[in-house]
N, C-alpha and C. Protein backbone atom coordinates (compact mmCIF):
# COMPACT_ATOMS: atom_id res chain seq x y z
N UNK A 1 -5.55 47.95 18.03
CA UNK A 1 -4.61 48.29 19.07
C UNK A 1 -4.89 49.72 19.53
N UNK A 2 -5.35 49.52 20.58
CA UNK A 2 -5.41 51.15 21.47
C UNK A 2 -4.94 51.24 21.86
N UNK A 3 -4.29 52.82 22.36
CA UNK A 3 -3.37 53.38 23.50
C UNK A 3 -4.10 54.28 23.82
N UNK A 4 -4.21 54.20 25.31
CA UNK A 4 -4.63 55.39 25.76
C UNK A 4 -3.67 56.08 27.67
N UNK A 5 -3.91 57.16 27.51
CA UNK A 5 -3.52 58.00 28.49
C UNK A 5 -4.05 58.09 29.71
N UNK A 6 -4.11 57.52 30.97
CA UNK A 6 -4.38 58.44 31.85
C UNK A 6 -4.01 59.20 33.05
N UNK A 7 -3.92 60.39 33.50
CA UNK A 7 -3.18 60.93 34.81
C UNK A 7 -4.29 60.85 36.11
N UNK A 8 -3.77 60.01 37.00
CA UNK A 8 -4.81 60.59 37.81
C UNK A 8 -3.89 61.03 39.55
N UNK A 9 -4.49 61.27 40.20
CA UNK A 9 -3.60 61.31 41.31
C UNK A 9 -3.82 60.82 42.26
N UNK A 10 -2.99 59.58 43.07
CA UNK A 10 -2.58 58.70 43.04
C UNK A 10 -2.56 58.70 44.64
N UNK A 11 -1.83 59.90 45.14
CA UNK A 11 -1.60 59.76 46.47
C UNK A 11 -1.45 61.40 47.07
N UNK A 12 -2.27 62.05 47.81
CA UNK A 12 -2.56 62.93 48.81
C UNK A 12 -1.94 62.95 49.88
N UNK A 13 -1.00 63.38 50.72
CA UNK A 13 -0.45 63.36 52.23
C UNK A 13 0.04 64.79 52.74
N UNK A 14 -0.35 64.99 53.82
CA UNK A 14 -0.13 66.29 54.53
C UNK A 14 0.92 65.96 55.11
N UNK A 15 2.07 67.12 54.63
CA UNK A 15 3.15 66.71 55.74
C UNK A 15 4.08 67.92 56.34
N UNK A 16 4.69 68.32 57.46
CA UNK A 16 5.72 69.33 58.11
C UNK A 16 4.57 70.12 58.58
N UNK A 17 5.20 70.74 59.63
CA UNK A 17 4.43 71.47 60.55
C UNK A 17 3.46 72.53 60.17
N UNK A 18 3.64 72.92 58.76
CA UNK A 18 3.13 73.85 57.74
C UNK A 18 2.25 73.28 57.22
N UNK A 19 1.95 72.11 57.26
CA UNK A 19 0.80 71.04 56.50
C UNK A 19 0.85 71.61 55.41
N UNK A 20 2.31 71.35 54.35
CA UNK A 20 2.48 71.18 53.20
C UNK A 20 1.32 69.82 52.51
N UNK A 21 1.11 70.02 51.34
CA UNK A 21 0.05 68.89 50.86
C UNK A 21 0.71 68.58 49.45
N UNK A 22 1.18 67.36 49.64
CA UNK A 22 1.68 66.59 48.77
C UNK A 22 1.39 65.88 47.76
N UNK A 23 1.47 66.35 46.66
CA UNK A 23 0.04 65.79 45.59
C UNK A 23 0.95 64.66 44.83
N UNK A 24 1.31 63.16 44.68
CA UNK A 24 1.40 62.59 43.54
C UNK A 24 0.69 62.31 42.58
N UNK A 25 0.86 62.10 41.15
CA UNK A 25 0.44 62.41 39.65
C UNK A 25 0.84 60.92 39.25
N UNK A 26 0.11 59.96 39.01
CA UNK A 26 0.55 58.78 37.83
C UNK A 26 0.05 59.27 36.50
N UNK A 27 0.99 59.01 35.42
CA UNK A 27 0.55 58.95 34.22
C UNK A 27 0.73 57.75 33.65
N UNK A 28 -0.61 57.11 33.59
CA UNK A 28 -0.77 55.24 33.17
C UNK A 28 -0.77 55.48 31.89
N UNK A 29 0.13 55.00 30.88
CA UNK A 29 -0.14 54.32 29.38
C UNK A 29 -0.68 52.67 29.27
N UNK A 30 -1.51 52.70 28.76
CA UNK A 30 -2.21 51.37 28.37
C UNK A 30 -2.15 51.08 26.79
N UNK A 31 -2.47 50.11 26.56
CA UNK A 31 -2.29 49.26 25.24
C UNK A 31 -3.20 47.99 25.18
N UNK A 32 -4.50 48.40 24.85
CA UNK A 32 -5.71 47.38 25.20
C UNK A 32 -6.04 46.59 26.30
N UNK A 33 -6.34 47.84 27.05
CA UNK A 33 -6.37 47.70 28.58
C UNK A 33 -5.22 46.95 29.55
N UNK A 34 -4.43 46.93 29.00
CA UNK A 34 -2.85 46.14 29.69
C UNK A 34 -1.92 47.74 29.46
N UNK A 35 -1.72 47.83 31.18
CA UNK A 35 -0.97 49.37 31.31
C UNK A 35 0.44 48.58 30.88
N UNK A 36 1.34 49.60 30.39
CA UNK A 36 2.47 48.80 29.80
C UNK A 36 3.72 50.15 30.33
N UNK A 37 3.12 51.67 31.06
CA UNK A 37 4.44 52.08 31.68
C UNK A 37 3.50 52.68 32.85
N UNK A 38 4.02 53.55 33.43
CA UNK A 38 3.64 54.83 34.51
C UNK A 38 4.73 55.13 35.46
N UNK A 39 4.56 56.48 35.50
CA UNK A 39 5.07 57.06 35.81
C UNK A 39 4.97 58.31 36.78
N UNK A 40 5.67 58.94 37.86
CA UNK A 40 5.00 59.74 38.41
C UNK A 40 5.68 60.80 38.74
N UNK A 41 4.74 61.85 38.98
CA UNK A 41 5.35 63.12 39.40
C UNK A 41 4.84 63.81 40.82
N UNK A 42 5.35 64.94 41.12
CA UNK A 42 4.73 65.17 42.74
C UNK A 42 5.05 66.77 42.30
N UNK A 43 4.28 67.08 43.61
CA UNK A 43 4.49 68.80 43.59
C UNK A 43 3.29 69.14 44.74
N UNK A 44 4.28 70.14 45.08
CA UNK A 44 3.46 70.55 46.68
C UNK A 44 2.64 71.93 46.76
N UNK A 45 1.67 71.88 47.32
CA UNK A 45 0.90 72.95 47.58
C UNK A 45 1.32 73.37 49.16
N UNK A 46 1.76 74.43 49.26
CA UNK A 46 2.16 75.40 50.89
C UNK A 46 1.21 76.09 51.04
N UNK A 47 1.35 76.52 51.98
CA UNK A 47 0.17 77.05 53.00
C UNK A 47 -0.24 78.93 52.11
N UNK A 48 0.98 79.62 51.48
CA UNK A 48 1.09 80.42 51.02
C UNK A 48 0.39 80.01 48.87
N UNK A 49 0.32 78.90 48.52
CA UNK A 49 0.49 79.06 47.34
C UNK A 49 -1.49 79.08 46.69
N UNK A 50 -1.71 79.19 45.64
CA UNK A 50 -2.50 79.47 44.69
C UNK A 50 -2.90 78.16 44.66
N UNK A 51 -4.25 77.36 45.25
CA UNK A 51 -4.72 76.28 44.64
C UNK A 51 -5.91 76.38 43.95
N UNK A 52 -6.02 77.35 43.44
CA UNK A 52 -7.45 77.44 42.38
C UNK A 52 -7.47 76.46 41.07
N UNK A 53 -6.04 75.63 40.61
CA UNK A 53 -6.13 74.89 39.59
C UNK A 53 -6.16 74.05 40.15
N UNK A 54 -6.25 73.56 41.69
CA UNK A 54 -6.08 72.09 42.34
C UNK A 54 -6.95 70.81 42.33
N UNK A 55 -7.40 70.13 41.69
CA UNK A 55 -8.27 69.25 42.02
C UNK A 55 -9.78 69.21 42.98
N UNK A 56 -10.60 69.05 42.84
CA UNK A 56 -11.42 69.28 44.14
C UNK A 56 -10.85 68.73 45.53
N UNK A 57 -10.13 67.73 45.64
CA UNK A 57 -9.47 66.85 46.41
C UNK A 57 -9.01 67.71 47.41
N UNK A 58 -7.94 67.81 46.19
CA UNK A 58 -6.66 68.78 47.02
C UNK A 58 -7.61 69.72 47.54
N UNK A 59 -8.08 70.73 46.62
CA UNK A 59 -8.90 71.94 47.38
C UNK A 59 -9.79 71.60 48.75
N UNK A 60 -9.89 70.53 49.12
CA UNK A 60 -10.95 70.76 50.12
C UNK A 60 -9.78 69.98 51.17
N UNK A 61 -8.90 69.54 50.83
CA UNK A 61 -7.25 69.58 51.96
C UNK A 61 -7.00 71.02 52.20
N UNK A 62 -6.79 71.78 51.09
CA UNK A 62 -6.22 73.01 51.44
C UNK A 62 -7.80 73.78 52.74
N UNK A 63 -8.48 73.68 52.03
CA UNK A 63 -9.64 74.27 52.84
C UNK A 63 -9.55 73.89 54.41
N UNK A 64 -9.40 72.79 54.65
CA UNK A 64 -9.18 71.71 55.77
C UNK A 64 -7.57 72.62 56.79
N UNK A 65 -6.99 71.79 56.30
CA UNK A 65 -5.48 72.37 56.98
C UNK A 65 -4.91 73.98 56.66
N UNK A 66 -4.90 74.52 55.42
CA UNK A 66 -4.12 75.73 55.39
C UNK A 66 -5.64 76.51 56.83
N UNK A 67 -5.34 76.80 57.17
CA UNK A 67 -6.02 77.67 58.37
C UNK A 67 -5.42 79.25 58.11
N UNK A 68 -6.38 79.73 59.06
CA UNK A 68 -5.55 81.15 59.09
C UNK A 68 -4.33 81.23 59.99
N UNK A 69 -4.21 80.58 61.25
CA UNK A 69 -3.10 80.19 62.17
C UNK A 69 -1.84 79.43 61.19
N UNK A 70 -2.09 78.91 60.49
CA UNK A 70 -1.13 78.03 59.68
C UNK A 70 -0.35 78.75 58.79
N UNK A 71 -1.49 79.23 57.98
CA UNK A 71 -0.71 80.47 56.68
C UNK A 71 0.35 81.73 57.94
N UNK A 72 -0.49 82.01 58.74
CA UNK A 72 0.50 83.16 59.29
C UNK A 72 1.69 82.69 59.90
N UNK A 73 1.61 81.36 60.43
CA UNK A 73 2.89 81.10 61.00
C UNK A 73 3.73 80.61 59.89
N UNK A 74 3.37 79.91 58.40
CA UNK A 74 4.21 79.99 57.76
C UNK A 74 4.77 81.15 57.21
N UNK A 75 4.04 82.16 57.02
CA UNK A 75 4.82 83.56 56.51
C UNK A 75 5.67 84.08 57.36
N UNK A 76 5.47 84.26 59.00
CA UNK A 76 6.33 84.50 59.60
C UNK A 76 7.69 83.77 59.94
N UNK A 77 7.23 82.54 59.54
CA UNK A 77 8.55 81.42 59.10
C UNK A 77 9.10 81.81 58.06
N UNK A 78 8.88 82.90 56.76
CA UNK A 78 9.63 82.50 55.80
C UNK A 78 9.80 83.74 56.12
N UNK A 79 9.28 84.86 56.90
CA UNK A 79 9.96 86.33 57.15
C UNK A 79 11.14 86.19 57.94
N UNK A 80 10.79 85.34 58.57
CA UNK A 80 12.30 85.22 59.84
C UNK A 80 13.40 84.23 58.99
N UNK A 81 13.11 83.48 58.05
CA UNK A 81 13.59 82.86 57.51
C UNK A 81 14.90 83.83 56.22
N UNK A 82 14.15 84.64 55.88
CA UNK A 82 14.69 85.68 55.21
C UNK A 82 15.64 87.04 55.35
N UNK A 83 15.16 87.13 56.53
CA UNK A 83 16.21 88.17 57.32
C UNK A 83 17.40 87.92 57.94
């Protein structure tokens, strides 16, 4: 009887005018090759955040959409947003 683990990610989508990038995460448990749960998680990469731990995937989304026009209009969105 084996169990084994795997995460992979599942589903990629760019979304809001900021081309937020939407990463879902399955984590498949199996039990001699018959998955028996999964489960998932999400978490977003913004135009402002750190994707150096991102997947190659993701990274070449971020490369793609975060632009330099993009990042600045989101900062000035979250400057005006803030004041």
């Amino acid at each position: 009887m084996a169990i084994t683990k795997e995460i992979i990610e599942d589903q990629i989508e760019v979304v809001s005018e900021f081309k937020h990038i939407q990463v879902r995460t399955a984590t498949v448990i199996k039990e001699d090759g018959v998955e028996i749960s999964r489960s998932y998680h999400r978490h977003v990469v913004a135009p402002d955040s750190d994707s150096t731990s991102e997947s190659a995937d993701v990274k070449a989304m971020v490369a793609q959409f975060h632009t330099d026009a993009v990042k600045k209009a989101y900062a000035d969105h979250l400057a005006k947003s803030n004041s």
